[in-house]
Structures are given as structure tokens and as C-alpha cells.
N, C-alpha and C. Protein backbone atom coordinates (compact mmCIF):
# COMPACT_ATOMS: atom_id res chain seq x y z
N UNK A 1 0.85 -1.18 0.00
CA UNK A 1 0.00 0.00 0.00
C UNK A 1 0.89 1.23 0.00
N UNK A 2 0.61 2.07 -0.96
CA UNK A 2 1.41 3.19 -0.81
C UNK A 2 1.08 4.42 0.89
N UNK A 3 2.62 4.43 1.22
CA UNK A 3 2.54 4.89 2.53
C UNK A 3 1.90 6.71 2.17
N UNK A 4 2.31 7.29 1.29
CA UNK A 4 1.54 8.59 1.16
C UNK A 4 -0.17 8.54 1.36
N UNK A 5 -0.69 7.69 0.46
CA UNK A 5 -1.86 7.33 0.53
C UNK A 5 -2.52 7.02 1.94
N UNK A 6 -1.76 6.13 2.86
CA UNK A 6 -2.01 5.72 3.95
C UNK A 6 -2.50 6.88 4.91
N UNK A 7 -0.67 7.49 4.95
CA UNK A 7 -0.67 8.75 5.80
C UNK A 7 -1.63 9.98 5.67
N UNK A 8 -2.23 10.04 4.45
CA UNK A 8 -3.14 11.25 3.87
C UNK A 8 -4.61 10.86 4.45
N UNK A 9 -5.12 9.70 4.26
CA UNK A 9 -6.60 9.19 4.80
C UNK A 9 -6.53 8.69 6.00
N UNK A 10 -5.19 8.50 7.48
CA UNK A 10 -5.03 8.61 8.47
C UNK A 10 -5.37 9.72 8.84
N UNK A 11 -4.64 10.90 8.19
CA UNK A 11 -4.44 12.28 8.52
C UNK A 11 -5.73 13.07 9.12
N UNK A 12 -6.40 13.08 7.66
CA UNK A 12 -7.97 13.40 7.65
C UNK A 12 -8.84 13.04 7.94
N UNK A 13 -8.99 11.69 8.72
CA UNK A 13 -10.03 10.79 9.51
C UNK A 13 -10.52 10.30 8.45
N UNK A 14 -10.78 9.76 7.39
CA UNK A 14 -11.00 9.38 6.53
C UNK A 14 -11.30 7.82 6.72
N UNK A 15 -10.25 6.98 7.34
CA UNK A 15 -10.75 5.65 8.04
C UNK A 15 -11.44 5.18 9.23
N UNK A 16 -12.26 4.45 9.15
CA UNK A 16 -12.69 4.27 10.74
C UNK A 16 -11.54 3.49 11.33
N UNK A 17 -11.63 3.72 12.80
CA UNK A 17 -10.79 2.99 13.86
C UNK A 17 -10.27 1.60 13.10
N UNK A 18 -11.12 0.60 13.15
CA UNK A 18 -10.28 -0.66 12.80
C UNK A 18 -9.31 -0.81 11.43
N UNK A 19 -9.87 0.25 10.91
CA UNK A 19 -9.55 0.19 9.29
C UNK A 19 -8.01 0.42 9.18
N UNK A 20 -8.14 2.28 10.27
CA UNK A 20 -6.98 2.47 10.51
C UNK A 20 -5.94 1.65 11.33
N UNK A 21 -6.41 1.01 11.96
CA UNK A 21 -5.65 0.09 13.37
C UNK A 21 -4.92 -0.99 12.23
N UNK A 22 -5.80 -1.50 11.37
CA UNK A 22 -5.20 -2.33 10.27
C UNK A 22 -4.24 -1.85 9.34
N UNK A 23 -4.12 -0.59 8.93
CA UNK A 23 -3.32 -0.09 7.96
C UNK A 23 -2.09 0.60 8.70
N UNK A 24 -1.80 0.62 10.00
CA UNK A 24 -1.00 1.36 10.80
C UNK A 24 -0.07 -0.11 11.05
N UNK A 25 -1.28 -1.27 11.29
CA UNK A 25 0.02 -1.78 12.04
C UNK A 25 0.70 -3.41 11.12
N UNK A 26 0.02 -3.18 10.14
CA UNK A 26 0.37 -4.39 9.14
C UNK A 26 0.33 -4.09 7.40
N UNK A 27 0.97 -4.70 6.66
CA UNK A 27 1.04 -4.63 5.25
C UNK A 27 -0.54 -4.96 4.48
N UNK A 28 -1.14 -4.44 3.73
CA UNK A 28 -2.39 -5.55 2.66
C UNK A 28 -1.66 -5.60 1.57
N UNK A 29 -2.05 -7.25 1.41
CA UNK A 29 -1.69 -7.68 0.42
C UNK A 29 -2.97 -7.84 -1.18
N UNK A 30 -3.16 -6.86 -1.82
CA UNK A 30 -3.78 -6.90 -2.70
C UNK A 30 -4.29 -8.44 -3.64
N UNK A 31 -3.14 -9.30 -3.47
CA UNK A 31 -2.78 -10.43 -4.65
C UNK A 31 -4.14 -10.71 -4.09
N UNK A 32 -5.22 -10.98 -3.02
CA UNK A 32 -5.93 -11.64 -3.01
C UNK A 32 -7.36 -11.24 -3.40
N UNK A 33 -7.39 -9.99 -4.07
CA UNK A 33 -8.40 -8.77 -3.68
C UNK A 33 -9.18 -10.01 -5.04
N UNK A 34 -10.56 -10.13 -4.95
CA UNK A 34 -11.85 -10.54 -5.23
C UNK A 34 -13.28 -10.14 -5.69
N UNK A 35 -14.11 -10.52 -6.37
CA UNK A 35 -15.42 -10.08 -6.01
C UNK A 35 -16.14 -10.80 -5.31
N UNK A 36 -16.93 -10.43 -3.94
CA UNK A 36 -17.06 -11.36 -3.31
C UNK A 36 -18.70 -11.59 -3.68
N UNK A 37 -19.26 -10.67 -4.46
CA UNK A 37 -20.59 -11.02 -4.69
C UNK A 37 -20.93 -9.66 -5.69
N UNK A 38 -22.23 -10.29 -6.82
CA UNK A 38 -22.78 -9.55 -7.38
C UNK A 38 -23.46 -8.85 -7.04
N UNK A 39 -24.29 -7.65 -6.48
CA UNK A 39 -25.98 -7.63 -6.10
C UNK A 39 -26.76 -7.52 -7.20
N UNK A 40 -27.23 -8.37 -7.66
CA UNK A 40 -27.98 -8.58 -8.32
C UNK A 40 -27.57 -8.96 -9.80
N UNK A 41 -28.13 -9.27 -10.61
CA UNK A 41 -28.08 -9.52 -12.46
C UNK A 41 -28.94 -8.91 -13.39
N UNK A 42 -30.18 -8.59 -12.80
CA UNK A 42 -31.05 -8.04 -13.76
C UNK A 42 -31.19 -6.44 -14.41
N UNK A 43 -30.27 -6.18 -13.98
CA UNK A 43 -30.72 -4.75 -14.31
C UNK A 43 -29.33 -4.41 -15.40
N UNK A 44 -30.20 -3.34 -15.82
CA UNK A 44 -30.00 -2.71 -17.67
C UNK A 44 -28.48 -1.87 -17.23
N UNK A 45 -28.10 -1.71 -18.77
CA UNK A 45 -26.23 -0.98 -18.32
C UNK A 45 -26.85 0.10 -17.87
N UNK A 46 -25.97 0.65 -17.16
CA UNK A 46 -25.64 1.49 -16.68
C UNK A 46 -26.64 2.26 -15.20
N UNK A 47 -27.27 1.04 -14.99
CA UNK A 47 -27.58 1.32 -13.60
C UNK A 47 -26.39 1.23 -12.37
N UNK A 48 -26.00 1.94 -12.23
CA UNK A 48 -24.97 1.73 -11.40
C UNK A 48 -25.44 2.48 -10.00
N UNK A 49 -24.64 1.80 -8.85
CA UNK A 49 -24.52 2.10 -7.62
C UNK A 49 -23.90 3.36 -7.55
N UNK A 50 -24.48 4.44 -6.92
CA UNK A 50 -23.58 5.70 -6.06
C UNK A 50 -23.48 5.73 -5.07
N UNK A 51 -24.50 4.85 -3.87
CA UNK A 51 -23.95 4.84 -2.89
C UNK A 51 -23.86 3.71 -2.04
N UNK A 52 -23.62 3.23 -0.92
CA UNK A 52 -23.50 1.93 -0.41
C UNK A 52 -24.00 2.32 1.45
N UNK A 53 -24.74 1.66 2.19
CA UNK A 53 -24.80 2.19 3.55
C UNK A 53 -24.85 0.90 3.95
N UNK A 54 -23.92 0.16 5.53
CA UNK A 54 -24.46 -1.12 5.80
C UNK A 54 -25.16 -0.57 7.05
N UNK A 55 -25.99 -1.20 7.31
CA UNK A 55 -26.79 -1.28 8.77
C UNK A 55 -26.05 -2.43 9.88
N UNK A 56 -25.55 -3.43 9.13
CA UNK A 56 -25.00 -4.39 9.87
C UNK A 56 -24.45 -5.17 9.03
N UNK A 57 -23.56 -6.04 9.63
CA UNK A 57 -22.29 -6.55 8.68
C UNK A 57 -23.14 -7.68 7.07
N UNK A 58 -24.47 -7.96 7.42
CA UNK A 58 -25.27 -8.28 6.45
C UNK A 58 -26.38 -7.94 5.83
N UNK A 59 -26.91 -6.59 6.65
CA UNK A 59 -27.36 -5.51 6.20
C UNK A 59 -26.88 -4.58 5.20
N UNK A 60 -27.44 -4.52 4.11
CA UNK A 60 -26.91 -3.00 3.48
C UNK A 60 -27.82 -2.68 2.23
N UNK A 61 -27.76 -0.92 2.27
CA UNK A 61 -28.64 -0.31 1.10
C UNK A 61 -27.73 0.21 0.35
N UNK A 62 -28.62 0.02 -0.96
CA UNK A 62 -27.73 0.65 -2.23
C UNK A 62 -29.23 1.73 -2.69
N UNK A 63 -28.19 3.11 -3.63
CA UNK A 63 -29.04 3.81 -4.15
C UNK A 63 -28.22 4.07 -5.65
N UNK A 64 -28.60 4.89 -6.70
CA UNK A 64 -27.87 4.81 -7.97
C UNK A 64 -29.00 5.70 -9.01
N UNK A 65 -28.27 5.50 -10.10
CA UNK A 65 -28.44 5.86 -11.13
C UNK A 65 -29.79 5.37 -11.88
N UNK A 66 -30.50 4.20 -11.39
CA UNK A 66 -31.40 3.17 -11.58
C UNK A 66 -33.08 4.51 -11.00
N UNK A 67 -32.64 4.80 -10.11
CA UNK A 67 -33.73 6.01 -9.54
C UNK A 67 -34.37 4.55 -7.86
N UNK A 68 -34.12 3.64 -7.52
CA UNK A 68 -34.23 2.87 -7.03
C UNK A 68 -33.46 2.64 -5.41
N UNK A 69 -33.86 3.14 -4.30
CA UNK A 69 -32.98 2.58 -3.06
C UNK A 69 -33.60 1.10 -2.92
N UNK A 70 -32.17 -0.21 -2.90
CA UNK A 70 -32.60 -1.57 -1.92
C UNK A 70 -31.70 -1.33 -1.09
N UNK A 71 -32.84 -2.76 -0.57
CA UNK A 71 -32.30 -3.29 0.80
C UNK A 71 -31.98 -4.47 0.72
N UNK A 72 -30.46 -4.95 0.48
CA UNK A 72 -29.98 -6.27 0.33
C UNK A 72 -29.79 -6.86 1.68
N UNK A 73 -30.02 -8.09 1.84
CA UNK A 73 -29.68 -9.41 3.24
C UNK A 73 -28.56 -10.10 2.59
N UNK A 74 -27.84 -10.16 2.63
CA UNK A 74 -26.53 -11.20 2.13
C UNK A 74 -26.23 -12.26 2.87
N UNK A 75 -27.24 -12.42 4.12
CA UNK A 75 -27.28 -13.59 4.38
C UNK A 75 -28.11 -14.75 3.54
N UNK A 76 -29.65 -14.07 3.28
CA UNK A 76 -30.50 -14.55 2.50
C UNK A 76 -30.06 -14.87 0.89
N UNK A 77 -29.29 -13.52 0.64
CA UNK A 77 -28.76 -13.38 -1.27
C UNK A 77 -28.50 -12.79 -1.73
N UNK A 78 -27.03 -12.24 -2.34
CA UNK A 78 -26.55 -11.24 -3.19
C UNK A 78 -27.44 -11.15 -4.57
N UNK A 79 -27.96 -12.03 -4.35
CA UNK A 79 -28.54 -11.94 -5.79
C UNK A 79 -29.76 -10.78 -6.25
N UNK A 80 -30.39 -10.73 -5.17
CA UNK A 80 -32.06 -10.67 -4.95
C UNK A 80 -31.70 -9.80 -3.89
N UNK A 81 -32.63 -8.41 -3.70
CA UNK A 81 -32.94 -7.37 -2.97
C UNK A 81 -34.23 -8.11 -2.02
N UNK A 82 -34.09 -7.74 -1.13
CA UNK A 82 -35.46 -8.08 -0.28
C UNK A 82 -36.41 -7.07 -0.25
N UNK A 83 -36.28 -5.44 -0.58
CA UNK A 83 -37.02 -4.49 -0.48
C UNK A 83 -36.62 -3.99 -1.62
N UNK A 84 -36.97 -2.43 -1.99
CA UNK A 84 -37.18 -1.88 -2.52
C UNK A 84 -37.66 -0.61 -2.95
N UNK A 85 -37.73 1.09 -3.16
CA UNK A 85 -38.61 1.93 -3.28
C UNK A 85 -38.28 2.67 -4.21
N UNK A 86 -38.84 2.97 -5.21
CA UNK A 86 -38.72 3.91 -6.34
C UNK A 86 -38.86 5.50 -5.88
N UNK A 87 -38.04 5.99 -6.67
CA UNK A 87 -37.78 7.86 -6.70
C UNK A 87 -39.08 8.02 -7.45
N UNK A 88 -39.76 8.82 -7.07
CA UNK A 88 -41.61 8.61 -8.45
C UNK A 88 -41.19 9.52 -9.42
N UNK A 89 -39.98 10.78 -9.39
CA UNK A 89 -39.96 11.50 -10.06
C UNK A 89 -38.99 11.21 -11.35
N UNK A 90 -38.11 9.28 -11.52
CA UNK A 90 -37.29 9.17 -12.00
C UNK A 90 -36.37 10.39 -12.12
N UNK A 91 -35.57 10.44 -10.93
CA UNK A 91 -34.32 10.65 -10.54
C UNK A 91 -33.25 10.15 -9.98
N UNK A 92 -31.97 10.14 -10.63
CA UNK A 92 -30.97 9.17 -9.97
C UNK A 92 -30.72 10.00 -8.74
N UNK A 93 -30.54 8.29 -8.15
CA UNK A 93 -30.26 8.79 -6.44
C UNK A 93 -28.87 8.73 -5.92
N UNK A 94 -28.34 9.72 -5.57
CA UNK A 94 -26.78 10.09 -5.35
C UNK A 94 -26.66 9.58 -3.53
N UNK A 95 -27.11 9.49 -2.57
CA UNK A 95 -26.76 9.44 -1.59
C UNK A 95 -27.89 8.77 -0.69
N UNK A 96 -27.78 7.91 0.45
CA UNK A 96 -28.81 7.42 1.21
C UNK A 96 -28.04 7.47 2.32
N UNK A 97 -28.94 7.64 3.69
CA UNK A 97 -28.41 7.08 4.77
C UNK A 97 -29.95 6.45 5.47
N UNK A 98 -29.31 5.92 6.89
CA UNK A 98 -30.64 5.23 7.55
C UNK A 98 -30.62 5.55 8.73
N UNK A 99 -31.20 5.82 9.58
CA UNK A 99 -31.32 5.75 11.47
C UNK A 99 -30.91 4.68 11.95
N UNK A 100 -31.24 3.72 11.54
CA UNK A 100 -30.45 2.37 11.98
C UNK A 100 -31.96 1.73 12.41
N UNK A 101 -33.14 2.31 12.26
CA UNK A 101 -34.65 1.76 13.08
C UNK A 101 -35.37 1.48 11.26
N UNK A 102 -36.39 2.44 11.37
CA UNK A 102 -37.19 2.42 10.27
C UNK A 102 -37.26 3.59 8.96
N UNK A 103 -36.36 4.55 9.16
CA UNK A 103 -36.78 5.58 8.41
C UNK A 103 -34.96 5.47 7.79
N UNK A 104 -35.02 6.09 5.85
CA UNK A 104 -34.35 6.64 5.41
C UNK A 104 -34.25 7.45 4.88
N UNK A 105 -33.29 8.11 4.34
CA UNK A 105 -32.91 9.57 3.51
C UNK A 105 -32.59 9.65 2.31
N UNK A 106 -33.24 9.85 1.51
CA UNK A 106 -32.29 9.93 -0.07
C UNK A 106 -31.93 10.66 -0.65
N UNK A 107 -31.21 10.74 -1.47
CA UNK A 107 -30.74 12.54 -1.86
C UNK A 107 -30.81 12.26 -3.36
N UNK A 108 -31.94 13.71 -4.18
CA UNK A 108 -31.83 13.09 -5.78
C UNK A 108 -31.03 13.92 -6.66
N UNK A 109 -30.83 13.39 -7.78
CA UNK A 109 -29.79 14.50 -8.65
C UNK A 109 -30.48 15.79 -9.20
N UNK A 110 -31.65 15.88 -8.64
CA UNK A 110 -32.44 17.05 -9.15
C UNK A 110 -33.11 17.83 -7.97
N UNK A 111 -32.30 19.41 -8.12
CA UNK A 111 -33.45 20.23 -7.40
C UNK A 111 -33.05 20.61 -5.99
N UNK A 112 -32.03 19.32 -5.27
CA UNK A 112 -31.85 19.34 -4.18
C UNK A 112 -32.91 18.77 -2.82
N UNK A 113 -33.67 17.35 -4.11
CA UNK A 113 -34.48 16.87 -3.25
C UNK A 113 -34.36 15.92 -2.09
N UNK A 114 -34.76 15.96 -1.05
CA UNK A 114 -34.66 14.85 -0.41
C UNK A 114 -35.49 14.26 0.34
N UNK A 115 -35.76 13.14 -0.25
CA UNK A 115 -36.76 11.77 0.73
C UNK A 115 -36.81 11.58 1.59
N UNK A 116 -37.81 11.33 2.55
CA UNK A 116 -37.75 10.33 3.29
C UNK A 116 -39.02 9.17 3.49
N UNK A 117 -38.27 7.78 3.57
CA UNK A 117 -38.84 6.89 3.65
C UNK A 117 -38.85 6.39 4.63
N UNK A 118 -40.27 5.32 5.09
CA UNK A 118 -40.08 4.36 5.84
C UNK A 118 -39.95 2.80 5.34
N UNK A 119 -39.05 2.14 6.11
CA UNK A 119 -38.57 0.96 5.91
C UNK A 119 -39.76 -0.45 5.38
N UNK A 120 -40.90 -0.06 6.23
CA UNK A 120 -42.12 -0.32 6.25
C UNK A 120 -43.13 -0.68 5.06
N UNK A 121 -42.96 1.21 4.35
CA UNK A 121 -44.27 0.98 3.66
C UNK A 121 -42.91 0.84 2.13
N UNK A 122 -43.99 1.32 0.89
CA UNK A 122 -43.42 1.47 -0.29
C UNK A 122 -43.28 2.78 -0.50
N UNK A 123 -44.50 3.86 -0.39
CA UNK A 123 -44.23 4.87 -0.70
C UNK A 123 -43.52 6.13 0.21
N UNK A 124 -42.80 7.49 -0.48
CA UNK A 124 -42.37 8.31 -0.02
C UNK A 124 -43.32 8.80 0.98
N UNK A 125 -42.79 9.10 2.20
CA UNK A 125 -43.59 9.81 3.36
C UNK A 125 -43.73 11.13 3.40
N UNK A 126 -42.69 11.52 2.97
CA UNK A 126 -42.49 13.51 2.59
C UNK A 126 -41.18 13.32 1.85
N UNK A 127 -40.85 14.43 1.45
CA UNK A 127 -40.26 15.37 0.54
C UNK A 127 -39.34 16.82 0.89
N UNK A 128 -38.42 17.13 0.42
CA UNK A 128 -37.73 18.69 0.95
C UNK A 128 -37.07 18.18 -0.01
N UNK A 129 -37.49 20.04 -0.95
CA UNK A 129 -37.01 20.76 -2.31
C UNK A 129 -35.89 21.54 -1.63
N UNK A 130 -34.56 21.36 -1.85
CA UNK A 130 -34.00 21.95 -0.91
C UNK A 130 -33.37 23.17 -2.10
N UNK A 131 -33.34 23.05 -3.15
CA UNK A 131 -32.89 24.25 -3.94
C UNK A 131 -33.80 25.02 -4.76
N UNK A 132 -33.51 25.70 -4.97
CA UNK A 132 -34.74 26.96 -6.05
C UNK A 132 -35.15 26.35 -7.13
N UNK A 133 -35.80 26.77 -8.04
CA UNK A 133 -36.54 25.93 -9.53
C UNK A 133 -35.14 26.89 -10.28
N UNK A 134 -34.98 27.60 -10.19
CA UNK A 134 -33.84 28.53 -11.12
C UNK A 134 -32.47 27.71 -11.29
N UNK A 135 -31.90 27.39 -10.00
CA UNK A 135 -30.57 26.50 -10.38
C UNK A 135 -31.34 24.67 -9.23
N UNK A 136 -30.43 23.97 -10.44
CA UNK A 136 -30.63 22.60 -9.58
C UNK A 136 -29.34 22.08 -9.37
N UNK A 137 -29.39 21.24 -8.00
CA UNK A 137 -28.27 20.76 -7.65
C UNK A 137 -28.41 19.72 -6.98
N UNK A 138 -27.69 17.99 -7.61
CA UNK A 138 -27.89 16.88 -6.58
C UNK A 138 -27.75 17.27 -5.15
N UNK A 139 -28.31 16.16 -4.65
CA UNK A 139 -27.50 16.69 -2.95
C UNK A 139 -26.49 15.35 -3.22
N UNK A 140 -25.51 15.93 -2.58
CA UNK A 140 -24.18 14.83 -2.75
C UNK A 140 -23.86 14.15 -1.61
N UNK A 141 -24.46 14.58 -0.36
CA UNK A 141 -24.27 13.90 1.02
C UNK A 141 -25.28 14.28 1.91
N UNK A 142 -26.05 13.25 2.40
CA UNK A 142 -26.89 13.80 3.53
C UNK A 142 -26.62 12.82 4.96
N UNK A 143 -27.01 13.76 6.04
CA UNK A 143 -26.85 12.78 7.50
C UNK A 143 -28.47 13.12 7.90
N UNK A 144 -29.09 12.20 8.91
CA UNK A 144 -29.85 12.79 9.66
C UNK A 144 -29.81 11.71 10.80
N UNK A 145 -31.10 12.75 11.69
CA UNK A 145 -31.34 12.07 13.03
C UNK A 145 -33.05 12.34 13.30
N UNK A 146 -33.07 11.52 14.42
CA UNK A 146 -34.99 12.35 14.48
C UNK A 146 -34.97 13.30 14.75
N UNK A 147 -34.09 14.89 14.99
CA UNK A 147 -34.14 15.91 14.92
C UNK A 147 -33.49 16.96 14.25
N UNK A 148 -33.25 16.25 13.32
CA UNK A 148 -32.03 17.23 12.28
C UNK A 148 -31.67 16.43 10.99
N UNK A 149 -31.45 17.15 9.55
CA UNK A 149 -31.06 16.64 8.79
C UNK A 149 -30.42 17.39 8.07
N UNK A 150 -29.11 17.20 7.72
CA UNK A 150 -28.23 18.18 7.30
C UNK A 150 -27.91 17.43 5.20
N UNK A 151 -28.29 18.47 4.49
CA UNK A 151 -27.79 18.21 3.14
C UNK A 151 -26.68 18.81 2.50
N UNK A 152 -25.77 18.19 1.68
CA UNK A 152 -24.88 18.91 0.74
C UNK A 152 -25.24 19.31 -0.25
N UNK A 153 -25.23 20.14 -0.76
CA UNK A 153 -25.41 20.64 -2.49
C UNK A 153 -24.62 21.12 -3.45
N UNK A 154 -24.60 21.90 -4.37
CA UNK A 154 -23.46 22.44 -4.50
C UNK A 154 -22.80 23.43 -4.24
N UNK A 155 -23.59 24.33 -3.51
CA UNK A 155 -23.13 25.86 -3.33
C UNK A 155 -23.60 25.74 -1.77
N UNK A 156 -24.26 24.92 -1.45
CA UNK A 156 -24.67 24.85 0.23
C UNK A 156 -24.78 23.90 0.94
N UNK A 157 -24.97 24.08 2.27
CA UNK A 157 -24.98 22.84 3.13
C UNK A 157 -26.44 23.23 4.07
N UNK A 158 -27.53 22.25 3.71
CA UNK A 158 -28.67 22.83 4.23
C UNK A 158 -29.12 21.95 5.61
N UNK A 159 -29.42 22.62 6.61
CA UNK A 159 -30.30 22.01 7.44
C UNK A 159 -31.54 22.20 8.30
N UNK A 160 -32.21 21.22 8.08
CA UNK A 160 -33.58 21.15 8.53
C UNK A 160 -33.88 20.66 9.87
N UNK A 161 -34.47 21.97 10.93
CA UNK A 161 -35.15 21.28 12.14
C UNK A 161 -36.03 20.42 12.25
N UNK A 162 -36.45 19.32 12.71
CA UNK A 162 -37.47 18.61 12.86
C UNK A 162 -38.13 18.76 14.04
N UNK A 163 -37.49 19.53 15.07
CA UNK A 163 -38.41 20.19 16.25
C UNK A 163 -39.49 20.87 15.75
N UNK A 164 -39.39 21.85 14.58
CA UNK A 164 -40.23 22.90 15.11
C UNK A 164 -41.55 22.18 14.25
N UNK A 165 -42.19 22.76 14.40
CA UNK A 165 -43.73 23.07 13.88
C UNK A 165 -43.67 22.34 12.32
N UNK A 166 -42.99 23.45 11.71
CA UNK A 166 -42.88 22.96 10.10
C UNK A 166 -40.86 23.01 10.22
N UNK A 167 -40.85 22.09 9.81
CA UNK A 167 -39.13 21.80 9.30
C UNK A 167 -38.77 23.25 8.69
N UNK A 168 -37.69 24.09 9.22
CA UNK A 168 -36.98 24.70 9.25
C UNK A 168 -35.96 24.90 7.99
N UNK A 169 -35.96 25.34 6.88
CA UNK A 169 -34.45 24.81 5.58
C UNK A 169 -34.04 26.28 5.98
N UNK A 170 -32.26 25.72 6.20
CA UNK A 170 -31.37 27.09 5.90
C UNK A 170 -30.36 26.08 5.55
């Protein structure tokens, strides 16, 4: 592994703890690097993944270019999604995260929209247009919590109270 590389994504927190604990105190050896699974086969070129979130070491959601967030079990099957929810506005989806309970976040390449879903049903629960109709901008990173949800865009970083009355955007 190149040690510049190392030292640069040490530097900047860039690894979590074990990742780093592994790259500090031993060599990787690439020769063995693999695919350890497909998710899925059916889908058309160029649906591709943009983002990846695990919930647990066999938990994990994908969102993409497809306009589509799953929810893969890799215990059950790389093959096959167990869930599922469509963007209704066909928009590729640049970013997801989850609470770790029932609700997620999606971020679309248009407008500066962002979702939220429950784990539960199929359809979107609400919505936040987070940019003007004049300029549009994916959101490229979002976090939240049950009282806050912070978006990236391109010219801003927006966040929304969930205390108050009506959600708050600055």
C-alpha cells in the first residue's frame, strides 16, 4: 500500500478505527483482492450504484443511477434485494443514509431533493425541495437524526429542524 496514501486518509479521519488500526500496524496484500458477490443480475447498463450504507455486517442499502434505493440481506442473497422503493420523479439517487430503526434519507440529482422513507411501507412519506426551480443541484451527502437533517449541495450545506412546527431549511 502506498505509505503517502495511507498517511493522507489517516491524517484526515478518513478511516474508521479498525480500518486504521489495520493499515498502521500491518502490510495488505492486494494479490488476493476478489469479487465477493454480485448484487444482483437483472438490471439494464448502466444502472450503477452511487452509494452503499451497511446497517449491519449483512445488512446493506444501495441507491444509484437506476432512480431505485434496496435493501440487500446477504445472508439470505446477493442476488435478490429483499425491499425496494422507487424515486416517483425518476431521478438518480446520489446518496442514502438510515437511522439504523425504520426511516431513510435519499438525496436526488435534481433540485436538491430529499426523501424520506419508511422501511415499512413502499411509498415516499415527505419530501424537501432543498434548492430553487432557477438552479438545480444533486445533494451529494446527507446525514440525519430524528431531529435534524443536514444536506450537501453544490453551493450549500442545508439544514432542517425537525423540532419545530414545520421543518426549518437554511
Amino acid at each position: 500500500m502506498d505509505d503517502l496514501w495511507q498517511r493522507s486518509f489517516l491524517r484526515r479521519g478518513c478511516l474508521s478505527r479498525p480500518l486504521k488500526e489495520l493499515l498502521s500496524s500491518s502490510t495488505i496484500q492486494c494479490s488476493g483482492l476478489a469479487c465477493v458477490c454480485s448484487l444482483g443480475s437483472e438490471f439494464r447498463r448502466g444502472a450503477g450504484v452511487l452509494d452503499i450504507v451497511f446497517e449491519s455486517p449483512f445488512l446493506l442499502f444501495t441507491c444509484g443511477y437506476d432512480t431505485f434505493v434496496r435493501q440487500w440481506d446477504l445472508r439470505l442473497s446477493p442476488q435478490k434485494c429483499v425491499m425496494e422503493w422507487e424515486e416517483p420523479h425518476d431521478s438518480a439517487l446520489y446518496c442514502i443514509q438510515t437511522d439504523g430503526n425504520h426511516m431513510i434519507a435519499s438525496g436526488s440529482s435534481y433540485y436538491g431533493v430529499v426523501r424520506i422513507w419508511d422501511k415499512r411501507q413502499t411509498k415516499c412519506l415527505q419530501f424537501f425541495q432543498l434548492s430553487s426551480d432557477s438552479v438545480s443541484s444533486p445533494v451529494y451527502c446527507l446525514r440525519f437524526s430524528s431531529s435534524h437533517l443536514y444536506a450537501a449541495l453544490a453551493t450549500a450545506l442545508h439544514s432542517l429542524d425537525f423540532r419545530q412546527p414545520t421543518a426549518n431549511i437554511r
